[in-house]
Protein backbone atom coordinates (compact mmCIF):
# COMPACT_ATOMS: atom_id res chain seq x y z
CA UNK A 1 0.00 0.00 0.00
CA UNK A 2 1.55 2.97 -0.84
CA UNK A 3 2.54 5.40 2.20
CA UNK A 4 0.48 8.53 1.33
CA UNK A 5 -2.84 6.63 0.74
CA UNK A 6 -2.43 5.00 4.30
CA UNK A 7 -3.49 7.43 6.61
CA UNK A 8 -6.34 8.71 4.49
CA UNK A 9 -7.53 4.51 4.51
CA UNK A 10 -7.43 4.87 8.17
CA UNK A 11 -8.60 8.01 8.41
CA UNK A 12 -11.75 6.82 6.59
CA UNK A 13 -11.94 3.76 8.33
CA UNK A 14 -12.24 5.50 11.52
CA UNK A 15 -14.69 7.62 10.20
CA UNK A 16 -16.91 4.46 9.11
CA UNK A 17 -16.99 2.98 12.35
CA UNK A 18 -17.85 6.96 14.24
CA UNK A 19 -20.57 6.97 12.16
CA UNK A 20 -21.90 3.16 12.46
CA UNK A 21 -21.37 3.53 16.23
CA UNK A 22 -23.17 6.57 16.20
CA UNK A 23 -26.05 5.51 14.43
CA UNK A 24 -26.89 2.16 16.34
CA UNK A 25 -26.82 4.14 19.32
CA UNK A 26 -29.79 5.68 18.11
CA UNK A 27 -31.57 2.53 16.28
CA UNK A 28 -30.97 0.13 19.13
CA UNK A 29 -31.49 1.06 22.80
CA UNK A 30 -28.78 1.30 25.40
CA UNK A 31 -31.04 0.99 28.36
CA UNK A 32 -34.70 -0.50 29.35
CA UNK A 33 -35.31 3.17 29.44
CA UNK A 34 -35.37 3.58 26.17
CA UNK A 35 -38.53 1.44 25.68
CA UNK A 36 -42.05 2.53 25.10
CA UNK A 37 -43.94 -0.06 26.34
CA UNK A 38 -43.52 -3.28 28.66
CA UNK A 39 -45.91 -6.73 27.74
CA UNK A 40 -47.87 -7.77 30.77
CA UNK A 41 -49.24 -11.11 31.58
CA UNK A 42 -51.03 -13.35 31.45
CA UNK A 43 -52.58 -11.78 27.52
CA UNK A 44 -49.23 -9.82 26.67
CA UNK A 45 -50.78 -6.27 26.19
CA UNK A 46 -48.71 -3.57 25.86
CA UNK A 47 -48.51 -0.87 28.98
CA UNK A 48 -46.65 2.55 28.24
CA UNK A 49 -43.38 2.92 29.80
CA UNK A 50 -43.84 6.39 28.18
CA UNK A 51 -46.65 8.07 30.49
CA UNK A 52 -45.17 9.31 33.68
CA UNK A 53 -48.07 8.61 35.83
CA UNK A 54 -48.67 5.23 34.50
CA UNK A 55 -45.29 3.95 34.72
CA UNK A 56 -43.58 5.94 37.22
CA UNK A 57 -39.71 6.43 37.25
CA UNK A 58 -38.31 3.89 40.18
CA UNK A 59 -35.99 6.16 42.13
CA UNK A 60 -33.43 3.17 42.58
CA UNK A 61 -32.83 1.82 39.44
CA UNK A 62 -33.89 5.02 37.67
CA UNK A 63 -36.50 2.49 34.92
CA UNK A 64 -40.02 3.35 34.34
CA UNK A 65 -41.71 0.55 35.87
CA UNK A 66 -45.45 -0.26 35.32
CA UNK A 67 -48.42 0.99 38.09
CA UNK A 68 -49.48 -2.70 37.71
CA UNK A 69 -47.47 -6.12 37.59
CA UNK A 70 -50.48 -7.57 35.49
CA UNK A 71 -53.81 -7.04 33.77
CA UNK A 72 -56.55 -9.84 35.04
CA UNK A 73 -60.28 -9.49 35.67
CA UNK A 74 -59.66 -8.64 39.29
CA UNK A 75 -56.61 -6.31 38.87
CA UNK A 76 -57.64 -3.61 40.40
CA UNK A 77 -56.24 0.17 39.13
CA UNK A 78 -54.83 2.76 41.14
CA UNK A 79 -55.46 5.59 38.69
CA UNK A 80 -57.76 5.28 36.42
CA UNK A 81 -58.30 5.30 33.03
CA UNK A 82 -55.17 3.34 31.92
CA UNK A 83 -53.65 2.23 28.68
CA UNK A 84 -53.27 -1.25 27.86
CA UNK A 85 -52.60 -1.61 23.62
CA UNK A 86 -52.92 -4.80 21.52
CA UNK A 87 -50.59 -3.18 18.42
CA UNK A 88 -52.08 -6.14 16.26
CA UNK A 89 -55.63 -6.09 17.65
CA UNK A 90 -58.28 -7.26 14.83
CA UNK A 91 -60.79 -5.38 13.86
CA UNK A 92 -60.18 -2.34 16.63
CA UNK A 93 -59.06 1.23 16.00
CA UNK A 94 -55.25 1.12 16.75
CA UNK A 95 -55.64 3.23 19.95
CA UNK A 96 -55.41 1.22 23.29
CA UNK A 97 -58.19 0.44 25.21
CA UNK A 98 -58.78 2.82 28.39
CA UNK A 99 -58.83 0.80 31.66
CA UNK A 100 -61.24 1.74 34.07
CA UNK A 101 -62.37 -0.43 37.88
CA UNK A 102 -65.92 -1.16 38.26
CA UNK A 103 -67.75 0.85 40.93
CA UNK A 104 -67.23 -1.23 44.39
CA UNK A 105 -70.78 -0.79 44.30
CA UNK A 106 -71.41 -2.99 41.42
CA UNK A 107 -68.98 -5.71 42.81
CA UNK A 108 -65.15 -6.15 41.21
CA UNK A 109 -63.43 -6.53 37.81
CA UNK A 110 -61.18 -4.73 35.03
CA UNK A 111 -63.49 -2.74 32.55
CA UNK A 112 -61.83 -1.87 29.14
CA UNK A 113 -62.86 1.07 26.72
CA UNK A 114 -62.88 1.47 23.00
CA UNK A 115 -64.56 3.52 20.41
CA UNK A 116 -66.58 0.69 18.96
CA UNK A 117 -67.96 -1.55 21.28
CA UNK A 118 -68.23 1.07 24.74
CA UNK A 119 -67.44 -0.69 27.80
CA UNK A 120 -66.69 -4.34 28.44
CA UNK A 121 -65.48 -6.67 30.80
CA UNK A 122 -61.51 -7.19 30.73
CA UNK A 123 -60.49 -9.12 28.47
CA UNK A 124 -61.57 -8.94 25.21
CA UNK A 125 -62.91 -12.29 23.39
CA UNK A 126 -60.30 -13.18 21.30
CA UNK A 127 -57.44 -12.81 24.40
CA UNK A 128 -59.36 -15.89 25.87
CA UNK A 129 -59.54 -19.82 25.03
CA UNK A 130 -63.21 -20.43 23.25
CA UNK A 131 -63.26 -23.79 24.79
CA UNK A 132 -61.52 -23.45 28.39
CA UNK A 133 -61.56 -19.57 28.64
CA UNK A 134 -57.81 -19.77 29.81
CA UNK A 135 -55.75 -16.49 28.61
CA UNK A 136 -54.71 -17.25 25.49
CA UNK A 137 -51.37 -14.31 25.11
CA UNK A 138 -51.32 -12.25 21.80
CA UNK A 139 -48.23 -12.76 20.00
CA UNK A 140 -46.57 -9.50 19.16
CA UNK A 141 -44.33 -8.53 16.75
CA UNK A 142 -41.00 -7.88 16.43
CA UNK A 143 -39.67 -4.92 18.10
CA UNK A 144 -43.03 -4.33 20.36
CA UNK A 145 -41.46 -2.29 23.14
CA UNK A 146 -40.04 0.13 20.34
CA UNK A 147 -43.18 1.16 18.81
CA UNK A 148 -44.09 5.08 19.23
CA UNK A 149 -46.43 6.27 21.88
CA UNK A 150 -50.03 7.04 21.02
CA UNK A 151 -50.31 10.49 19.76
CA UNK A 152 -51.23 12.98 21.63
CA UNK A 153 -53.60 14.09 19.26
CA UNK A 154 -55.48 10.91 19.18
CA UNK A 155 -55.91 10.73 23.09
CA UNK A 156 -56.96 14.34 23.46
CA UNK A 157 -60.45 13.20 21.89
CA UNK A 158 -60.41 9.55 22.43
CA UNK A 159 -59.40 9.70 26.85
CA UNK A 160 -62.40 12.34 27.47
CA UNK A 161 -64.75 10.61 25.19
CA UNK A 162 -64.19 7.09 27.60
CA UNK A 163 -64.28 9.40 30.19
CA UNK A 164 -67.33 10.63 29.57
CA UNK A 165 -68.90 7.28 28.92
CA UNK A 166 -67.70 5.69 31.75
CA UNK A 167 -68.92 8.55 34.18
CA UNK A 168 -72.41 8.56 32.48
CA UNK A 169 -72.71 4.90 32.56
CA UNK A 170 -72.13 4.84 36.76
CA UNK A 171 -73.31 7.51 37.40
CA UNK A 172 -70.17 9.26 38.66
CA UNK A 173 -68.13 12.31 38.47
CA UNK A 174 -65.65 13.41 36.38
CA UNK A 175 -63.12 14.28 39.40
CA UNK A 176 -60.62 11.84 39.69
CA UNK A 177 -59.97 10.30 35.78
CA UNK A 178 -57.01 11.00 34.72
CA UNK A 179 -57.28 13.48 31.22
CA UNK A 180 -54.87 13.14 28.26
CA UNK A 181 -53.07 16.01 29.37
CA UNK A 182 -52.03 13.99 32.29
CA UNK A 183 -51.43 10.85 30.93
CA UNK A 184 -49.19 12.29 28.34
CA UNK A 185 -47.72 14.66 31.58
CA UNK A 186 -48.26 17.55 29.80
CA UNK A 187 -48.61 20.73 31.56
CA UNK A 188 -51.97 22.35 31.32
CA UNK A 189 -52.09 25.69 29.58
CA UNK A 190 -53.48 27.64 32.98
CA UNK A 191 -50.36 26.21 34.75
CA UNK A 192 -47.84 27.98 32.14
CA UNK A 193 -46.36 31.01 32.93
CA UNK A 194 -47.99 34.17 31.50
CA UNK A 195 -46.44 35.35 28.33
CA UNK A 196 -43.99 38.32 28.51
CA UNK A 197 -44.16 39.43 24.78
């Protein structure tokens, strides 16, 4: 190899490997902080790592972690609603369903919203065994915990709509649901600072 030509090889080389480095830092994540979403049992739905009040930051190990460990008929929700997201899910709308508790009143169980078929009992149909109603788990696809939050845009109509439905159908007040705004933990316009233009 001929002298001159050998440092601009190397030179190049280097600059190859910068740039790979560089960009499968951002493709591939470094930490389980980077993830969007975390499969719970027993069906495998998707829960958003990205909402601050439904996956809180653990002050030890610095990881979102999920409010809830899983999603059965008699979980029971601290906050409610909550986001649980089958990204293949036949037939639906794309958007997660909202999770909401039934009134103590009424007895116990998970409730789940979506836009087309209103309130019903957790889980949906097809997450369940037709002969032995045993969870049956989705399967998901390949790089689940990657895929991009909901959009704000389509929770700012879609949480106070299930909101809405779910108050009207018990007969309770609004006070206490969570809104988009917080499930996204965006700050509320009256809670910004006046502007100084």
């Amino acid at each position: 190899m001929n002298r001159k030509k050998k440092p601009f090889v190397i030179f190049n080389l280097l600059l190859i490997i910068i740039v790979l480095t560089a960009t499968g830092s951002l493709i591939l994540p470094t930490s389980p902080s980077a993830l969007y979403w975390a499969s719970l049992p027993p069906y495998n739905v998707l829960w958003p790592l990205w909402s601050d009040v439904l996956s809180p930051v653990n002050p030890v190990s610095g990881i979102a972690t999920p409010l809830v460990s899983a999603l059965t008929r008699n979980t029971i929700l601290p906050v409610q609603p909550c986001l649980a997201w089958d990204p293949c899910q036949p037939g639906g709308s794309g958007l997660p369903w909202l999770l909401y508790n039934t009134p103590a009143a009424l007895g116990s169980g998970l409730l789940f919203y979506d836009p087309f078929y209103g309130m019903n009992a957790w889980p949906p149909s097809y997450m369940l065994d037709p002969v032995t109603s045993a969870p049956s788990p989705i399967a998901l696809p390949l790089g689940w915990s990657l895929l991009l939050p909901t959009d704000f845009k389509d929770l700012a109509w879609y949480v106070p709509l299930g909101n809405a439905y779910y108050a009207n159908r018990f007969g309770l007040p609004f006070t206490g649901l969570l809104t988009s705004v917080d499930i996204w933990g965006l700050t509320p316009l009256a809670l910004l600072p006046p502007s100084v233009i």
